[in-house]
N, C-alpha and C. Protein backbone atom coordinates (compact mmCIF):
# COMPACT_ATOMS: atom_id res chain seq x y z
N UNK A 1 103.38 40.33 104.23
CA UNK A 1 104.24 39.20 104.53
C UNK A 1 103.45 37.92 104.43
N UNK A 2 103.85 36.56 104.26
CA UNK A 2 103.44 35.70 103.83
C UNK A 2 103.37 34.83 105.11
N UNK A 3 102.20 34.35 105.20
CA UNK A 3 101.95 33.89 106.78
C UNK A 3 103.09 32.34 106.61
N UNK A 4 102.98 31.58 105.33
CA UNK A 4 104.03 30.22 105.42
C UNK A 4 105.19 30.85 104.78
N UNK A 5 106.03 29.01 104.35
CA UNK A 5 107.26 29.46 104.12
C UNK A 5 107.09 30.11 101.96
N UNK A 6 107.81 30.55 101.67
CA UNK A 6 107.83 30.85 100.40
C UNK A 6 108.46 29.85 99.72
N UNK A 7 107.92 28.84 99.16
CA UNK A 7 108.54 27.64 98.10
C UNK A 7 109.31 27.78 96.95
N UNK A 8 109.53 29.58 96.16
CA UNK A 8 109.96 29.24 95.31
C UNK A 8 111.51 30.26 95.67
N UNK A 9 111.61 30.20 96.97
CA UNK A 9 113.15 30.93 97.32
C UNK A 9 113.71 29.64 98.15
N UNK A 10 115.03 30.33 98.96
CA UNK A 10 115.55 29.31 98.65
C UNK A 10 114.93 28.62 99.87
N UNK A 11 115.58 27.36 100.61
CA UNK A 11 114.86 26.67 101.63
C UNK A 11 115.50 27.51 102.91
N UNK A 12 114.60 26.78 104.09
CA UNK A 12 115.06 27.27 105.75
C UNK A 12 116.42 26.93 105.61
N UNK A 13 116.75 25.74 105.57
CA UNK A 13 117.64 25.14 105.93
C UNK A 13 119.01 25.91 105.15
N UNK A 14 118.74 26.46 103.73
CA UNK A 14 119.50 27.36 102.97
C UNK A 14 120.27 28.68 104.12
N UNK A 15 118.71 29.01 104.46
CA UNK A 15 119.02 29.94 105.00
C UNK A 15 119.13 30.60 106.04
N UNK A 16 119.31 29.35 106.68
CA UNK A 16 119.78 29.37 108.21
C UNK A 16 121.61 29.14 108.37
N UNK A 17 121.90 28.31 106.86
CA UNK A 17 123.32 28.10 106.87
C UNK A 17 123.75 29.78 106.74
N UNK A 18 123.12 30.06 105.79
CA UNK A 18 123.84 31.54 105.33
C UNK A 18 123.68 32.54 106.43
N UNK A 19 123.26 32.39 107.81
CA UNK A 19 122.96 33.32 108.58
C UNK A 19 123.89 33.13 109.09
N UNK A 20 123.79 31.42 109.59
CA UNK A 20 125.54 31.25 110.27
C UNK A 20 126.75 31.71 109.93
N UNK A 21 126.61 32.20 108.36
CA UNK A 21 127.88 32.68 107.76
C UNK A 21 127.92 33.87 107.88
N UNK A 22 126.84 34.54 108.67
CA UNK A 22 126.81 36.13 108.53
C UNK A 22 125.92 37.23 107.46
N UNK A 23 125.02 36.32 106.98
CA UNK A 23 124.26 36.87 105.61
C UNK A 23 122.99 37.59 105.98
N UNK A 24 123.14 39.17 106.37
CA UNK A 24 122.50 39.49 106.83
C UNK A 24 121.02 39.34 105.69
N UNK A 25 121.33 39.43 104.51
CA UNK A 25 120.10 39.16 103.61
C UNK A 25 119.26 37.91 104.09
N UNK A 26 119.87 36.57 104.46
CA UNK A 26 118.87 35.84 104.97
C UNK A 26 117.92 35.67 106.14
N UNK A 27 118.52 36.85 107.29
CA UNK A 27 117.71 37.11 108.11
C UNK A 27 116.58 37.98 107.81
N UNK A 28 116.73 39.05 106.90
CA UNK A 28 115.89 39.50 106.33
C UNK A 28 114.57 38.38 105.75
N UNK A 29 115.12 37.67 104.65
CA UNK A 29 114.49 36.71 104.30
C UNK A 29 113.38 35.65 105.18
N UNK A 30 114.17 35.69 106.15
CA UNK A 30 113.49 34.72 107.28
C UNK A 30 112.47 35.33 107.64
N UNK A 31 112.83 36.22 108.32
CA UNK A 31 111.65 37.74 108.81
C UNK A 31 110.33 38.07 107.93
N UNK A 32 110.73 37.98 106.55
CA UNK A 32 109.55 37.93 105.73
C UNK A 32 108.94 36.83 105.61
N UNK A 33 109.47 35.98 105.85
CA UNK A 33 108.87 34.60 105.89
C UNK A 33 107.87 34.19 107.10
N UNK A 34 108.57 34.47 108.07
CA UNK A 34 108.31 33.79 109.33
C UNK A 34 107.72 35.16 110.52
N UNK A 35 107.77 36.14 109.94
CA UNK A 35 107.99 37.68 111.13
C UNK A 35 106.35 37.59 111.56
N UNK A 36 105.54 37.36 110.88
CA UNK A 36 103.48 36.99 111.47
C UNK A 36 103.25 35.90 111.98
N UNK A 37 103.72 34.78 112.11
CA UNK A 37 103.78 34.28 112.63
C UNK A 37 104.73 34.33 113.98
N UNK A 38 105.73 34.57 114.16
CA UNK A 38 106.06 35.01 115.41
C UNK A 38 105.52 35.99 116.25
N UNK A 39 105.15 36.93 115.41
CA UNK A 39 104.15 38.13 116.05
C UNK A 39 102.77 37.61 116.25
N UNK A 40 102.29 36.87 115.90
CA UNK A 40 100.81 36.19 116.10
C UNK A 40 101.06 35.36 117.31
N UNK A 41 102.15 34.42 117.56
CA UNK A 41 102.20 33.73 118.59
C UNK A 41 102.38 34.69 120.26
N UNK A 42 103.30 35.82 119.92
CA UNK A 42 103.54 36.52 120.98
C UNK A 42 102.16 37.55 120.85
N UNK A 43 101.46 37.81 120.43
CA UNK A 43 100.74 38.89 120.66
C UNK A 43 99.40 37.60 121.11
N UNK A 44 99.28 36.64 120.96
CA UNK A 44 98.33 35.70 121.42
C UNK A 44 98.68 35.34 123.00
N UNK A 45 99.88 35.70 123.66
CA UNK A 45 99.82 35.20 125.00
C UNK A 45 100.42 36.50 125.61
N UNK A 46 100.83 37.39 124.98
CA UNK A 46 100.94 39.18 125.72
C UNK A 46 99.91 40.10 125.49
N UNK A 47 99.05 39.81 124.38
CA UNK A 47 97.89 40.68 124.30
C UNK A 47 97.94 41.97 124.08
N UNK A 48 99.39 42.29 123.91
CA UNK A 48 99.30 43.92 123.35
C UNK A 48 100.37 44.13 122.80
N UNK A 49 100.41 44.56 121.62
CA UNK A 49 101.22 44.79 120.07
C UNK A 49 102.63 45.15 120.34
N UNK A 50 102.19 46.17 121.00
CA UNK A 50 103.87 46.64 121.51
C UNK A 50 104.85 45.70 121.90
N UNK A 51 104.46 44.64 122.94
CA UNK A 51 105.39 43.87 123.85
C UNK A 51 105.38 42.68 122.84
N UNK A 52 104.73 42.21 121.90
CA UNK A 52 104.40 41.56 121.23
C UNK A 52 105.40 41.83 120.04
N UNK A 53 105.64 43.18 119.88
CA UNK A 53 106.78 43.78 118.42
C UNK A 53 108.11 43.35 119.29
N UNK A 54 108.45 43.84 120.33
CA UNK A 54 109.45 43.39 121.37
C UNK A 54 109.72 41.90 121.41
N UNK A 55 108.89 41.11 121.84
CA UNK A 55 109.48 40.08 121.79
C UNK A 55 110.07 39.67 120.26
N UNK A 56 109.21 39.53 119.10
CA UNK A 56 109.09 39.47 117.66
C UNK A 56 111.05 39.50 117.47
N UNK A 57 111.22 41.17 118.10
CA UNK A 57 112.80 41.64 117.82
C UNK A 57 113.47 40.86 117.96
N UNK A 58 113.11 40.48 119.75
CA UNK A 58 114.21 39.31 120.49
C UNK A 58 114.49 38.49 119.81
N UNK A 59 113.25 37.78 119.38
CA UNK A 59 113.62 36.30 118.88
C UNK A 59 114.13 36.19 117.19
N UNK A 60 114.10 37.15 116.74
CA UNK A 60 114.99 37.53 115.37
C UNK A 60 116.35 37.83 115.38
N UNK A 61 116.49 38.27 116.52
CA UNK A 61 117.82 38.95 117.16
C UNK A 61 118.47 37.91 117.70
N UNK A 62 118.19 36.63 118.62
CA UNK A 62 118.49 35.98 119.20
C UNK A 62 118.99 34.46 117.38
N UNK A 63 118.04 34.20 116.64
CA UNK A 63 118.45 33.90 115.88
C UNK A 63 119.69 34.16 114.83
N UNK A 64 119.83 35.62 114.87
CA UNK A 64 120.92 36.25 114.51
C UNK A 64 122.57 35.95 115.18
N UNK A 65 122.07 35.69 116.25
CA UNK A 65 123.34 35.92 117.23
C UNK A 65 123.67 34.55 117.52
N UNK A 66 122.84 33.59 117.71
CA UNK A 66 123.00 32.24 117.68
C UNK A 66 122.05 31.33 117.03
N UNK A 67 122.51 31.66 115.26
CA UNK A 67 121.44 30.31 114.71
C UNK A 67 121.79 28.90 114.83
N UNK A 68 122.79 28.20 115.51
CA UNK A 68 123.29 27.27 115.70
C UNK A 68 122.33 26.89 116.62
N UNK A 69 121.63 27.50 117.51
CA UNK A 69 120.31 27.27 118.15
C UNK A 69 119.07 25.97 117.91
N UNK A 70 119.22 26.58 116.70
CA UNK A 70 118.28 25.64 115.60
C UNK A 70 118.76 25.03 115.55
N UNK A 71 118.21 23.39 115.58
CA UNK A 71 118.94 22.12 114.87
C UNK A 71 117.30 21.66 114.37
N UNK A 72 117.96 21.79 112.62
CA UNK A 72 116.57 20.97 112.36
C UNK A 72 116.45 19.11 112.03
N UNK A 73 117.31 18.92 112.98
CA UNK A 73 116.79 17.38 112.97
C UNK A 73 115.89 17.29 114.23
N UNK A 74 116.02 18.31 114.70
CA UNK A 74 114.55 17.81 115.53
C UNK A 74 113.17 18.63 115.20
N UNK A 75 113.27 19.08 114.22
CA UNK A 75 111.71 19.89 113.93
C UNK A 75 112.19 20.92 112.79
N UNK A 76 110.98 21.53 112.34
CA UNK A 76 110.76 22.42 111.88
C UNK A 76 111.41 23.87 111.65
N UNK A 77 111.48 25.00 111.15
CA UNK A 77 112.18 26.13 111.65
C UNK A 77 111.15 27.19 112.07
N UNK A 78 109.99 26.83 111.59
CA UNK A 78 108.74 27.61 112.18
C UNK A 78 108.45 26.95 112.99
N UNK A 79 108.04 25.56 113.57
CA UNK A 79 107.73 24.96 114.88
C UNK A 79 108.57 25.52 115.95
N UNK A 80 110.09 25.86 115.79
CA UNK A 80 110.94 26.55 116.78
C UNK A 80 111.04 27.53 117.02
N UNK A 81 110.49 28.37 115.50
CA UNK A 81 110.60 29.91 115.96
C UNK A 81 109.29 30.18 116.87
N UNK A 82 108.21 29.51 116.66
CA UNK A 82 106.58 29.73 117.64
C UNK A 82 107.50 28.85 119.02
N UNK A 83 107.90 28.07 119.54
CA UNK A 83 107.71 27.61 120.13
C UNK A 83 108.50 28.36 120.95
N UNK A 84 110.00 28.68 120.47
CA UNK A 84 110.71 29.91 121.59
C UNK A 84 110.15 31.45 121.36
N UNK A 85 109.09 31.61 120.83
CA UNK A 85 107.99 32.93 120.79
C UNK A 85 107.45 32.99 121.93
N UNK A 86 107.11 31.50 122.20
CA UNK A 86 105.94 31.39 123.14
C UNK A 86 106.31 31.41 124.78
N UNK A 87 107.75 30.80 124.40
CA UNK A 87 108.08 30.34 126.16
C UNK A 87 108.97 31.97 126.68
N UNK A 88 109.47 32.54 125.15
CA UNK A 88 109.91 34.11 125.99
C UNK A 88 108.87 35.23 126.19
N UNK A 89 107.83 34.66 125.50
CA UNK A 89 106.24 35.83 125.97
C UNK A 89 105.93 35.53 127.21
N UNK A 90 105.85 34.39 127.59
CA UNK A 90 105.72 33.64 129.46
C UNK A 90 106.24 34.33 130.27
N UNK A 91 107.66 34.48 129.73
CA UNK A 91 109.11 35.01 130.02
C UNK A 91 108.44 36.22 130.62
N UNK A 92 108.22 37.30 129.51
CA UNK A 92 107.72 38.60 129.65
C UNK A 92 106.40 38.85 130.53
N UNK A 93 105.52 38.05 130.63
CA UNK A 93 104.78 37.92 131.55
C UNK A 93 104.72 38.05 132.54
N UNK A 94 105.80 36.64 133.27
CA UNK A 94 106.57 36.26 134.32
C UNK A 94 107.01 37.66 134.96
N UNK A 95 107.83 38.41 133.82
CA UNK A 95 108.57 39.66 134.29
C UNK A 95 107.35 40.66 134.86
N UNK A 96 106.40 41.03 133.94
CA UNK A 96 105.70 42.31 134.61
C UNK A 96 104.23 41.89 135.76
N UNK A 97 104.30 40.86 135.34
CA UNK A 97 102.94 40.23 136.81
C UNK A 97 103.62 39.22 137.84
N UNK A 98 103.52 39.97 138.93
CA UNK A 98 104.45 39.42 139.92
C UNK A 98 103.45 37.99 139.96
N UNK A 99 104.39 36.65 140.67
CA UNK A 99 103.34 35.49 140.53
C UNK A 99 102.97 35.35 142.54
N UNK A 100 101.99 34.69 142.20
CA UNK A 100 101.02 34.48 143.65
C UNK A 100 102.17 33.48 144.24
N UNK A 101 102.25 33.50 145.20
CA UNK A 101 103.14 32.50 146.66
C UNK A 101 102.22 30.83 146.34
N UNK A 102 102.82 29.84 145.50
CA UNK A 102 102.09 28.62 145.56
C UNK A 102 103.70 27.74 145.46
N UNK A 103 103.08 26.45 146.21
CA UNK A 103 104.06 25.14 145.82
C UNK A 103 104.32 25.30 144.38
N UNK A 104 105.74 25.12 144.13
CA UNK A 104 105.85 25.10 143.32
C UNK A 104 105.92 23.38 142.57
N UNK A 105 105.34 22.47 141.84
CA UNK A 105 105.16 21.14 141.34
C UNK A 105 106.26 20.58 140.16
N UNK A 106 106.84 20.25 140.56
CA UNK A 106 108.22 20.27 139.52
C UNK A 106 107.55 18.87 138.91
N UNK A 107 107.64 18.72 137.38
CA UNK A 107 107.31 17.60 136.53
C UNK A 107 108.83 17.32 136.32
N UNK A 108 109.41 15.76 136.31
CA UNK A 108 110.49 14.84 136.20
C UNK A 108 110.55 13.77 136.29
N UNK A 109 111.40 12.91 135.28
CA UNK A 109 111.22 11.26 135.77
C UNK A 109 112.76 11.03 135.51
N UNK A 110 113.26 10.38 135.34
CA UNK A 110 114.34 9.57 135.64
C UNK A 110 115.05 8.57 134.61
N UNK A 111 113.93 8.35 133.60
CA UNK A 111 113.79 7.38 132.49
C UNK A 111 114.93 7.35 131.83
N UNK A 112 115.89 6.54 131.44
CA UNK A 112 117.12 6.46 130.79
C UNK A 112 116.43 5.58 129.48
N UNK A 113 115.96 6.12 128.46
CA UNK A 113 115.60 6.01 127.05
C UNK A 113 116.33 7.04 125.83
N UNK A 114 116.13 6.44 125.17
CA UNK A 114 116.58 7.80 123.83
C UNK A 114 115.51 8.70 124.16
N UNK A 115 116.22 9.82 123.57
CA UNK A 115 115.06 10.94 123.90
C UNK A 115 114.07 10.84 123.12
N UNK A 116 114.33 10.57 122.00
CA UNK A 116 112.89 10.42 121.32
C UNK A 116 111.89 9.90 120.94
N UNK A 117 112.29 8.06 121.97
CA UNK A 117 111.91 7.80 122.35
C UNK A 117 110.98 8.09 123.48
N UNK A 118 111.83 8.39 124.44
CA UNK A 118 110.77 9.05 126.14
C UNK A 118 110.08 10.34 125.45
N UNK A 119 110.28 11.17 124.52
CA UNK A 119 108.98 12.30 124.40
C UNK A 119 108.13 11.71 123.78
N UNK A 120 108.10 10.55 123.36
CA UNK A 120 106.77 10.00 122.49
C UNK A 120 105.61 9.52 123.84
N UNK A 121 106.99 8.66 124.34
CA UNK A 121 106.21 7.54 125.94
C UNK A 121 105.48 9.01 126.82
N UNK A 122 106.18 9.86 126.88
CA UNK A 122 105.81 10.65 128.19
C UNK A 122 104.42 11.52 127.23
N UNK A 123 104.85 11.98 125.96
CA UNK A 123 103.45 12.78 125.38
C UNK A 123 102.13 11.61 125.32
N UNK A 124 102.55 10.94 125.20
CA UNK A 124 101.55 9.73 125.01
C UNK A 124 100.57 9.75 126.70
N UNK A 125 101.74 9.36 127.94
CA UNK A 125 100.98 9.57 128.84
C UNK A 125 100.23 10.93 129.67
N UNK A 126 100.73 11.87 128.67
CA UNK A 126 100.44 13.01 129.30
C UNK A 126 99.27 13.29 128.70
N UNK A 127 99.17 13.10 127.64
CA UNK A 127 97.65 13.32 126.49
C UNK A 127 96.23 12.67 127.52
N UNK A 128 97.03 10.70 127.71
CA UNK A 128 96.31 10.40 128.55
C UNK A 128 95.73 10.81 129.75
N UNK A 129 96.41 11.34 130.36
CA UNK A 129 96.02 11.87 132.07
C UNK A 129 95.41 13.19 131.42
N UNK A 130 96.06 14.09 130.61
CA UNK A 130 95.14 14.96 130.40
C UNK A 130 93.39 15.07 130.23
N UNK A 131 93.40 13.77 129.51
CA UNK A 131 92.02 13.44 128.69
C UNK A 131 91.07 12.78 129.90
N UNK A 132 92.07 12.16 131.24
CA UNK A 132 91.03 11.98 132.03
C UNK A 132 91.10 12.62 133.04
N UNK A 133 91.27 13.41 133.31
CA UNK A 133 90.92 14.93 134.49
C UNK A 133 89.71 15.43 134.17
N UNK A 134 89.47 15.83 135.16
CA UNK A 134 88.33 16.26 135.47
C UNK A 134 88.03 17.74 134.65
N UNK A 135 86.90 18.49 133.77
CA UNK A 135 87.01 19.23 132.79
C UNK A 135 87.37 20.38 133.89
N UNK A 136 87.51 20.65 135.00
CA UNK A 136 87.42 22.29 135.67
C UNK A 136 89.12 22.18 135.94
N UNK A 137 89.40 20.85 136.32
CA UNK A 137 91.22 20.95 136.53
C UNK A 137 91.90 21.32 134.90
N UNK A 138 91.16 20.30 134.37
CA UNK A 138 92.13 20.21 132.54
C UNK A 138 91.92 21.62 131.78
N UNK A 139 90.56 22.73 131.85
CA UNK A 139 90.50 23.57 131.79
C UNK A 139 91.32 24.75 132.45
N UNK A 140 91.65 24.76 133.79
CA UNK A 140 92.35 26.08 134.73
C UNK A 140 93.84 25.28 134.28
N UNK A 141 94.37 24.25 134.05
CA UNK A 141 95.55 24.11 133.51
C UNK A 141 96.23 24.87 131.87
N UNK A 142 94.98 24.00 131.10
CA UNK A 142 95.19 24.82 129.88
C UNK A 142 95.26 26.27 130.22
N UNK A 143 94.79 27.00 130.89
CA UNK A 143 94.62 28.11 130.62
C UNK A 143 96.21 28.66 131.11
N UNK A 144 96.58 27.59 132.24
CA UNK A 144 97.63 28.76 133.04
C UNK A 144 98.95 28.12 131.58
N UNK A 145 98.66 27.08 131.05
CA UNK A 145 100.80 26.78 130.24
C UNK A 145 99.85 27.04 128.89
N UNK A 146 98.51 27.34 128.49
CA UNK A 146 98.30 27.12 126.82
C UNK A 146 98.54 29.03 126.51
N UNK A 147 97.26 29.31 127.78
CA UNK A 147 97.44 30.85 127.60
C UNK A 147 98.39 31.97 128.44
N UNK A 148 99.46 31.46 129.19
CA UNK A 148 99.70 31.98 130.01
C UNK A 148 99.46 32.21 130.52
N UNK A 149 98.06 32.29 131.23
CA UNK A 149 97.19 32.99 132.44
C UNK A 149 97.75 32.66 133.65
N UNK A 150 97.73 33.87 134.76
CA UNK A 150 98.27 33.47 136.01
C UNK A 150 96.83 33.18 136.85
N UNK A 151 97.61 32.55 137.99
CA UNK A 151 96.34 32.21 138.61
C UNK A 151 94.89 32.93 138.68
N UNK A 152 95.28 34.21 139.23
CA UNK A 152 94.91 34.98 139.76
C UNK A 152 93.56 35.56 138.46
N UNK A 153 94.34 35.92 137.08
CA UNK A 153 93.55 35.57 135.87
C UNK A 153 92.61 34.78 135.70
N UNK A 154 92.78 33.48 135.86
CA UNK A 154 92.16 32.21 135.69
C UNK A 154 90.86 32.28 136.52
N UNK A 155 91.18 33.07 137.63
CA UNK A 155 90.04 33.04 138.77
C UNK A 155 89.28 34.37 138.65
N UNK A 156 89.52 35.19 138.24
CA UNK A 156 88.64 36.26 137.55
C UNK A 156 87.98 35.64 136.35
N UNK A 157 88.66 35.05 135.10
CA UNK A 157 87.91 34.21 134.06
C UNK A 157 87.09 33.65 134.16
N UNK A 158 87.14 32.56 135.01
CA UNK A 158 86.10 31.53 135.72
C UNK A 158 85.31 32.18 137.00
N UNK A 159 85.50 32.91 137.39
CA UNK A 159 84.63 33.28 137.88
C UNK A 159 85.02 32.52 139.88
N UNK A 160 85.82 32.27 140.01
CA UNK A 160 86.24 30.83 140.80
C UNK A 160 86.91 31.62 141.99
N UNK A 161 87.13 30.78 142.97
CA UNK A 161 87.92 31.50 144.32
C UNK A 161 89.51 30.51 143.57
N UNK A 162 90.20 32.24 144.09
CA UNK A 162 91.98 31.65 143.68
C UNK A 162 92.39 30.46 144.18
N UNK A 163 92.04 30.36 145.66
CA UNK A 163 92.23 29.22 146.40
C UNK A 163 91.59 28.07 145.53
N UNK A 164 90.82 27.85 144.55
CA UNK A 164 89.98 26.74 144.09
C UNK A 164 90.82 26.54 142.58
N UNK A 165 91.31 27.36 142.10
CA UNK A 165 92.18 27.84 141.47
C UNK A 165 93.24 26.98 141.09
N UNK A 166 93.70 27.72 142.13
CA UNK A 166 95.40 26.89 142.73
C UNK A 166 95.30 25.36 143.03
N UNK A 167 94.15 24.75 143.77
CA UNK A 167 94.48 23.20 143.76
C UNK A 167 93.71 22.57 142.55
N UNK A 168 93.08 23.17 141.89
CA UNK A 168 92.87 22.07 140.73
C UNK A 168 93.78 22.19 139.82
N UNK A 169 94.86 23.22 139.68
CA UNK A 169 95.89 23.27 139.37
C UNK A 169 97.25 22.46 139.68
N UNK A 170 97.24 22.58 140.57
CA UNK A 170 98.13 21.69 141.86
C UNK A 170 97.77 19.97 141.51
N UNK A 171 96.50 20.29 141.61
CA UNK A 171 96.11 18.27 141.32
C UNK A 171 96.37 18.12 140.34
N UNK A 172 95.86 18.45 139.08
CA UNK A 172 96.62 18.01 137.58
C UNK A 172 97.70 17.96 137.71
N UNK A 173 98.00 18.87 137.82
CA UNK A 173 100.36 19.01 137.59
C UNK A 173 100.62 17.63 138.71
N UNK A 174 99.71 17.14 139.58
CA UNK A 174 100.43 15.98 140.71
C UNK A 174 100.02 15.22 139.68
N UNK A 175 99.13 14.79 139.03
CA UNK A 175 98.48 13.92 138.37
C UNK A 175 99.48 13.38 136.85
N UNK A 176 99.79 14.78 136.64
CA UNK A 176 100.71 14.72 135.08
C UNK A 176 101.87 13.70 135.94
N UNK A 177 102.87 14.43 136.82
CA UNK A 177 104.00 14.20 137.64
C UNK A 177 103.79 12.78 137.59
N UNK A 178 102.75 11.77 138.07
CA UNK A 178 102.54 10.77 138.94
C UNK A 178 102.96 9.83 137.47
N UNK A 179 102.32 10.22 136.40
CA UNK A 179 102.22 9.31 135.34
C UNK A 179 103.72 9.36 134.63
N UNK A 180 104.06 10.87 134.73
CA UNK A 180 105.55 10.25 133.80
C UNK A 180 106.62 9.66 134.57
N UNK A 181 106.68 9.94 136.30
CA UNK A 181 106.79 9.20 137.32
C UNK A 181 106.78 7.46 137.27
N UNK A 182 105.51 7.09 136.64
CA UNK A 182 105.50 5.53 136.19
C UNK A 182 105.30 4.94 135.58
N UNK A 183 105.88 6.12 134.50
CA UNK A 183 106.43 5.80 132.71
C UNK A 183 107.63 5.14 132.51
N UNK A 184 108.24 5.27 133.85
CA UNK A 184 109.56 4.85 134.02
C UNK A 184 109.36 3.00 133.88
């Protein structure tokens, strides 16, 4: 299978219409197109092939059943297929490792902008605050939303007490919060 898209068939956008119409050949098509890369993204944050072929299904299946899903005026059709790869492998995660008892830090602002506007303003400040944290917070963060790692992971990785864990965790996510907070 071909890790990009194939240029000389027809386009995504071809053949995402024809799925909507029921063409089971273009899901096929897609699958050859796009099926290693979805499996690379899920087997990069589940770590084992099996649950990794599982999700792969879902999210082929889920395209099937609702490609109206996709809207490519806002991106890509491979930027969306990795990106809902990634947040239903979490998903699956979520499901078989129970999570540790912590505050939970809800990120939100309030901002009445076009949206695409405010994801530029808010990625912009989030890059920022990222870039100035401290490397042991910006590190145990990446690890818990880049790799999925649960806490508890993170603190076997590093070597770290969970408790030490959890608030440099806790402080970034206040830190992210604070800035798109007064992005507004």
């Amino acid at each position: 299978m071909p890790a990009s898209a194939d240029i000389s068939g027809p386009s995504d956008a071809q053949l995402v219409h024809r799925l909507k119409q029921g063409d089971d050949d273009a899901l096929a098509a897609l699958f050859q197109r796009y099926g290693r890369i979805v499996y690379a993204v899920a087997l990069r944050v589940l770590g084992e092939s099996s649950a990794a072929e599982d999700v792969s299904q879902e999210i082929f299946m889920q395209l099937w059943r609702k490609p109206q899903l996709f809207d490519s005026q806002r991106g890509s059709l491979s930027a969306w297929l990795a990106v809902v790869t990634r947040h239903r492998s979490i998903d699956q995660l979520r499901k078989r490792r129970p999570q540790c008892d912590i505050e939970d830090v809800q990120l939100f602002t309030d901002i009445k902008l076009d949206e695409h506007v405010f994801r530029s303003v808010a990625m912009e400040k989030v890059r920022a605050v990222l870039g100035s944290l401290p490397h042991d917070q910006r590190s145990a963060l990446e690890m818990a939303f880049f790799d999925g790692l649960t806490h508890v992971e993170i603190a076997e990785k590093t070597s770290q007490p969970l408790g030490t864990i959890k608030t440099r965790i806790r402080t970034a996510l206040l830190a992210l919060r604070g800035a798109l907070v007064n992005a507004e």
